[in-house]
C-alpha atoms as a PDB file:
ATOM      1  CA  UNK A   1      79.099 118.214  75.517  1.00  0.00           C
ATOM      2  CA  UNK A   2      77.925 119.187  78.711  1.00  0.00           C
ATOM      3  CA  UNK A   3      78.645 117.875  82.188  1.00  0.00           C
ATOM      4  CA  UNK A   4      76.996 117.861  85.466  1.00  0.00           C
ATOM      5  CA  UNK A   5      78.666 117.421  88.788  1.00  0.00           C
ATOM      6  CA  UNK A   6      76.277 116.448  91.823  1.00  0.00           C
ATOM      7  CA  UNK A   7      76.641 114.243  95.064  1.00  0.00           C
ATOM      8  CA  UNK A   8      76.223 110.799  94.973  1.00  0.00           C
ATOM      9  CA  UNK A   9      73.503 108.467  96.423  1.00  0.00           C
ATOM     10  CA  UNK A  10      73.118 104.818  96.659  1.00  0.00           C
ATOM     11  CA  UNK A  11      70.949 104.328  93.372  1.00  0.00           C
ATOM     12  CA  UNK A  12      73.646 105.498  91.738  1.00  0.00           C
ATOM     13  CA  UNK A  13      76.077 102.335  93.067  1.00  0.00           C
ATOM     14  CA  UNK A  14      75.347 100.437  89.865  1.00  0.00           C
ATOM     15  CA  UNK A  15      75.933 103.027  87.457  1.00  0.00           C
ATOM     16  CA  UNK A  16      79.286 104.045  89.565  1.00  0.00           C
ATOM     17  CA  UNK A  17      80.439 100.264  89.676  1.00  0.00           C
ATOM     18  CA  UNK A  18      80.116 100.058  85.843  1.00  0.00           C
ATOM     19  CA  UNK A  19      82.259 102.959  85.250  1.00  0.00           C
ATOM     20  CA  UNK A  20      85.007 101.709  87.858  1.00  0.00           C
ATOM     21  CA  UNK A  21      85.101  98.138  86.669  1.00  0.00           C
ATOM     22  CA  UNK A  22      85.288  99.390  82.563  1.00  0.00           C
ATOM     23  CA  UNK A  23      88.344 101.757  83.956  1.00  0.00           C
ATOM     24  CA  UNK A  24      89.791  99.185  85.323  1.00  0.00           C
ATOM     25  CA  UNK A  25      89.643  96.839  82.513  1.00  0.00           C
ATOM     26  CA  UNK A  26      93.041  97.266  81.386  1.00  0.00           C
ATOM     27  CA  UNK A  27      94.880  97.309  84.477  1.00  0.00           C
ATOM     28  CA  UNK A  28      97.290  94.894  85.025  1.00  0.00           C
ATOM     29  CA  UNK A  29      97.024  94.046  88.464  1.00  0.00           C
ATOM     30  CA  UNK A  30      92.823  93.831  88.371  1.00  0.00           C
ATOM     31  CA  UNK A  31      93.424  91.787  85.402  1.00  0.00           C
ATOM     32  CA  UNK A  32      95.660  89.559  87.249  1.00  0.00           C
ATOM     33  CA  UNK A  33      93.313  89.520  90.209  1.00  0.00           C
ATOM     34  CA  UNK A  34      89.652  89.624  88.234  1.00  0.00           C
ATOM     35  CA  UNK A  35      90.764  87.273  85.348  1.00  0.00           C
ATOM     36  CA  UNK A  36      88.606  84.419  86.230  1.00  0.00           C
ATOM     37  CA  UNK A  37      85.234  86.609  87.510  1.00  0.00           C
ATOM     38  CA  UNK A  38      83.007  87.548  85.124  1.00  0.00           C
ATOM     39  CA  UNK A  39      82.386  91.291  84.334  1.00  0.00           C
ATOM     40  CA  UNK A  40      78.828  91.081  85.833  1.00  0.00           C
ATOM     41  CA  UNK A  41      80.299  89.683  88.872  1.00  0.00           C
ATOM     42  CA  UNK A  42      82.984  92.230  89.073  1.00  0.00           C
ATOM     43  CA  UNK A  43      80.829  95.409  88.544  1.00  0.00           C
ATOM     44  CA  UNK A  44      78.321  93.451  91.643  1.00  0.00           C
ATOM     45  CA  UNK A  45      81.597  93.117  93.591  1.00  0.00           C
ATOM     46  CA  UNK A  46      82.066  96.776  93.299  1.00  0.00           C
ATOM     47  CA  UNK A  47      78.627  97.985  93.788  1.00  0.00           C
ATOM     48  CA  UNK A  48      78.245  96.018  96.967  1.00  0.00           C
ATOM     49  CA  UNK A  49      81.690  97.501  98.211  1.00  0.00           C
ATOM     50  CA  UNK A  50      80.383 101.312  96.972  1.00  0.00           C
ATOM     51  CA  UNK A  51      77.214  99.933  99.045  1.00  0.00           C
ATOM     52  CA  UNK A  52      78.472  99.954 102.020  1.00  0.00           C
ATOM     53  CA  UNK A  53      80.526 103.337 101.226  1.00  0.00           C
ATOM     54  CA  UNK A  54      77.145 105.035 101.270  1.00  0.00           C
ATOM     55  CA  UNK A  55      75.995 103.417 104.848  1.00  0.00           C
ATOM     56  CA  UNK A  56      79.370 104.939 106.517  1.00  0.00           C
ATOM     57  CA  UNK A  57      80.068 108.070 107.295  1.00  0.00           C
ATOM     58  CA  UNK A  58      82.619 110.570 106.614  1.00  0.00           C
ATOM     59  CA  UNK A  59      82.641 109.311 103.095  1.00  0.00           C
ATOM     60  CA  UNK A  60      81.063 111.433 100.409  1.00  0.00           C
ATOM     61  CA  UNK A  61      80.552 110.479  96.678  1.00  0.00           C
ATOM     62  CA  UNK A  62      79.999 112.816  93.361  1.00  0.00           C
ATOM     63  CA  UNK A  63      79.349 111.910  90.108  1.00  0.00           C
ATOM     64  CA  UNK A  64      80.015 113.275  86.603  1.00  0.00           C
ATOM     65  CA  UNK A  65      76.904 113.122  84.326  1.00  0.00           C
ATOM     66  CA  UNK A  66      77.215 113.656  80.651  1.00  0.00           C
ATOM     67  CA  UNK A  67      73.848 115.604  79.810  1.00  0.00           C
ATOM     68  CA  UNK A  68      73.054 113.794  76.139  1.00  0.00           C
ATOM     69  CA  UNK A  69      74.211 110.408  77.728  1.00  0.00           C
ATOM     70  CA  UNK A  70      72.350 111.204  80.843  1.00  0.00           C
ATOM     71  CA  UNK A  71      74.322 109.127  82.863  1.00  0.00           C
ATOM     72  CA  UNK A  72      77.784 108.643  85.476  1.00  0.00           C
ATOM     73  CA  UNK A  73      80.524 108.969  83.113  1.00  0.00           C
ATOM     74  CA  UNK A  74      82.766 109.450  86.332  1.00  0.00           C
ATOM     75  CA  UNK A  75      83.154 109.336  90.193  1.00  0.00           C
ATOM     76  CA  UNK A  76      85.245 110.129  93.105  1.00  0.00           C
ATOM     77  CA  UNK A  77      84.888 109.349  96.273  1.00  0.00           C
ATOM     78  CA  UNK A  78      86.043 111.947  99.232  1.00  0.00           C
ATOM     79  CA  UNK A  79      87.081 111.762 103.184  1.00  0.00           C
ATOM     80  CA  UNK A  80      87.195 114.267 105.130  1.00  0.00           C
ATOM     81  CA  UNK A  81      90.611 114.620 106.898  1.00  0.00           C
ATOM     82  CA  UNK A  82      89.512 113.450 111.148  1.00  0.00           C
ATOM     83  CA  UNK A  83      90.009 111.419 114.156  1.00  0.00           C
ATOM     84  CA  UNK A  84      86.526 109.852 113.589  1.00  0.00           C
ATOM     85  CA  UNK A  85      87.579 108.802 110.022  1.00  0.00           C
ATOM     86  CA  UNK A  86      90.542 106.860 111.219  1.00  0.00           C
ATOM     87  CA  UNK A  87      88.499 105.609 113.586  1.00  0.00           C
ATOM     88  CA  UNK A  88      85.953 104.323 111.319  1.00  0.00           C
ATOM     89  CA  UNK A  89      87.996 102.679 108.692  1.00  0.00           C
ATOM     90  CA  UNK A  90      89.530 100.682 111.603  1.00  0.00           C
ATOM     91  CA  UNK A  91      86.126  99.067 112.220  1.00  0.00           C
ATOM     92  CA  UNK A  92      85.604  99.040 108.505  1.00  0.00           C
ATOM     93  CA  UNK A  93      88.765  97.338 107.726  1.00  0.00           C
ATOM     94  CA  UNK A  94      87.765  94.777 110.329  1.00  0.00           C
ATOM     95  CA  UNK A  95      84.739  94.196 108.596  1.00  0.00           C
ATOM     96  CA  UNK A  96      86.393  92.660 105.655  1.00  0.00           C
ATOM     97  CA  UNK A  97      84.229  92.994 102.284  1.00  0.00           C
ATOM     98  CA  UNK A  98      84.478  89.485 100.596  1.00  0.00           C
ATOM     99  CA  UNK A  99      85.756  88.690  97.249  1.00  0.00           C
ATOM    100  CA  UNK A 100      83.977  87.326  94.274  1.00  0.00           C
ATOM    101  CA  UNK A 101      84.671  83.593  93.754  1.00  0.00           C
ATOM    102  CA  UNK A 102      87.663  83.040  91.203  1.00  0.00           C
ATOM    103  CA  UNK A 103      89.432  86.147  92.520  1.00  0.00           C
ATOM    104  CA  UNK A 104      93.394  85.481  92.558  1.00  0.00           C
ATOM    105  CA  UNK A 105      93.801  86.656  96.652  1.00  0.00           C
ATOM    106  CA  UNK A 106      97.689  86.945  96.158  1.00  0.00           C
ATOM    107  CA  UNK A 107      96.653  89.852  92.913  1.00  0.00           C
ATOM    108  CA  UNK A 108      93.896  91.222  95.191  1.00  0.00           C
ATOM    109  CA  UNK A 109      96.436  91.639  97.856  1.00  0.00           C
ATOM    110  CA  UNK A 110      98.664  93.310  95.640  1.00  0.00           C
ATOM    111  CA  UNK A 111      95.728  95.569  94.149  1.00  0.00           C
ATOM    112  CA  UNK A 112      94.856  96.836  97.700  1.00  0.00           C
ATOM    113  CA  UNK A 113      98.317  97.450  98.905  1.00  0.00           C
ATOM    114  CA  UNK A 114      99.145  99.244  95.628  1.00  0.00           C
ATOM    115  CA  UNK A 115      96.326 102.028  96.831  1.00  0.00           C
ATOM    116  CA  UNK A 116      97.343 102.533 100.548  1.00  0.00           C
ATOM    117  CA  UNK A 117     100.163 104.751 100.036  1.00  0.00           C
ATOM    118  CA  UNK A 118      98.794 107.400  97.936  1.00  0.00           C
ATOM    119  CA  UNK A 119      95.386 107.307 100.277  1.00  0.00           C
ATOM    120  CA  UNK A 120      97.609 107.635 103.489  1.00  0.00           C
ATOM    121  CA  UNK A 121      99.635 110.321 101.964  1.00  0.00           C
ATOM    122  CA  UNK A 122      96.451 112.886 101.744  1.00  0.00           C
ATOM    123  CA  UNK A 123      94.470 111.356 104.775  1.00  0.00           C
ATOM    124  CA  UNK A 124      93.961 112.503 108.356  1.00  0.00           C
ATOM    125  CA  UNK A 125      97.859 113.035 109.813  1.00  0.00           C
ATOM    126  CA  UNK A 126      97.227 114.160 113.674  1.00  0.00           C
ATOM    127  CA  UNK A 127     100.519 115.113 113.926  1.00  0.00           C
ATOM    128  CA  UNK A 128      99.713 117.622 110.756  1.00  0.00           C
ATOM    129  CA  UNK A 129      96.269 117.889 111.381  1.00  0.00           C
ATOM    130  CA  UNK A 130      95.705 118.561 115.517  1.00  0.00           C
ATOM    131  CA  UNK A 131      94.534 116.145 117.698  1.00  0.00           C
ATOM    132  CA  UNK A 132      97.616 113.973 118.396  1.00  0.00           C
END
């Protein structure tokens, strides 16, 4: 088996979507939060969201391809530690991305808080980082 890592565009969003949403799957807070959305409306949910990750900056996305497959296997998504990115997820935080009908908001919550502290832990510090 061999793999290929490259960067990410937007025409890969679907592919990218179906991988998160499978790898989620078995999660018990998405399945608390995604148990009454269909898959094909979760994987659009994500897509849209990975969407608008592509239109901001200071975001950059690779994939994994499996060569016999010939397709994303995996992702990750990467910030680069600055000012400007704390900046922009303020705006893009304000801009709130809405949720597939059926979602359970109180799970969602839950889901999204659940990230934030390992994603502030290895963000932009300006006390660590200059510029505070």
């Amino acid at each position: 088996m061999t793999f290929v890592l490259r960067e990410a565009h937007s025409e890969d969003a679907s592919a990218m979507a179906q991988v998160m949403v499978a790898a989620y799957q078995d999660h018990p807070i998405w399945k608390r939060m995604m148990h009454c959305v269909p898959v094909p409306e979760q994987i659009g949910f994500v897509e849209e969201t990975l969407q608008q990750r592509f239109e901001s900056s200071g975001t950059f996305s690779y994939t994994v391809i499996e060569d016999a497959y010939s397709g994303v296997v995996a992702w990750a998504g990467l910030t680069y530690p600055s000012q400007e990115c704390i900046l922009d997820k303020s705006a893009e935080q304000q801009a709130k991305i809405a949720l597939p009908n059926g979602v359970d908001e109180m799970a969602a919550k839950d889901f999204f808080e659940a990230l934030s502290p390992p994603l502030e832990k290895y963000g932009y510090n300006p006390k660590e980082h200059g510029g505070a």
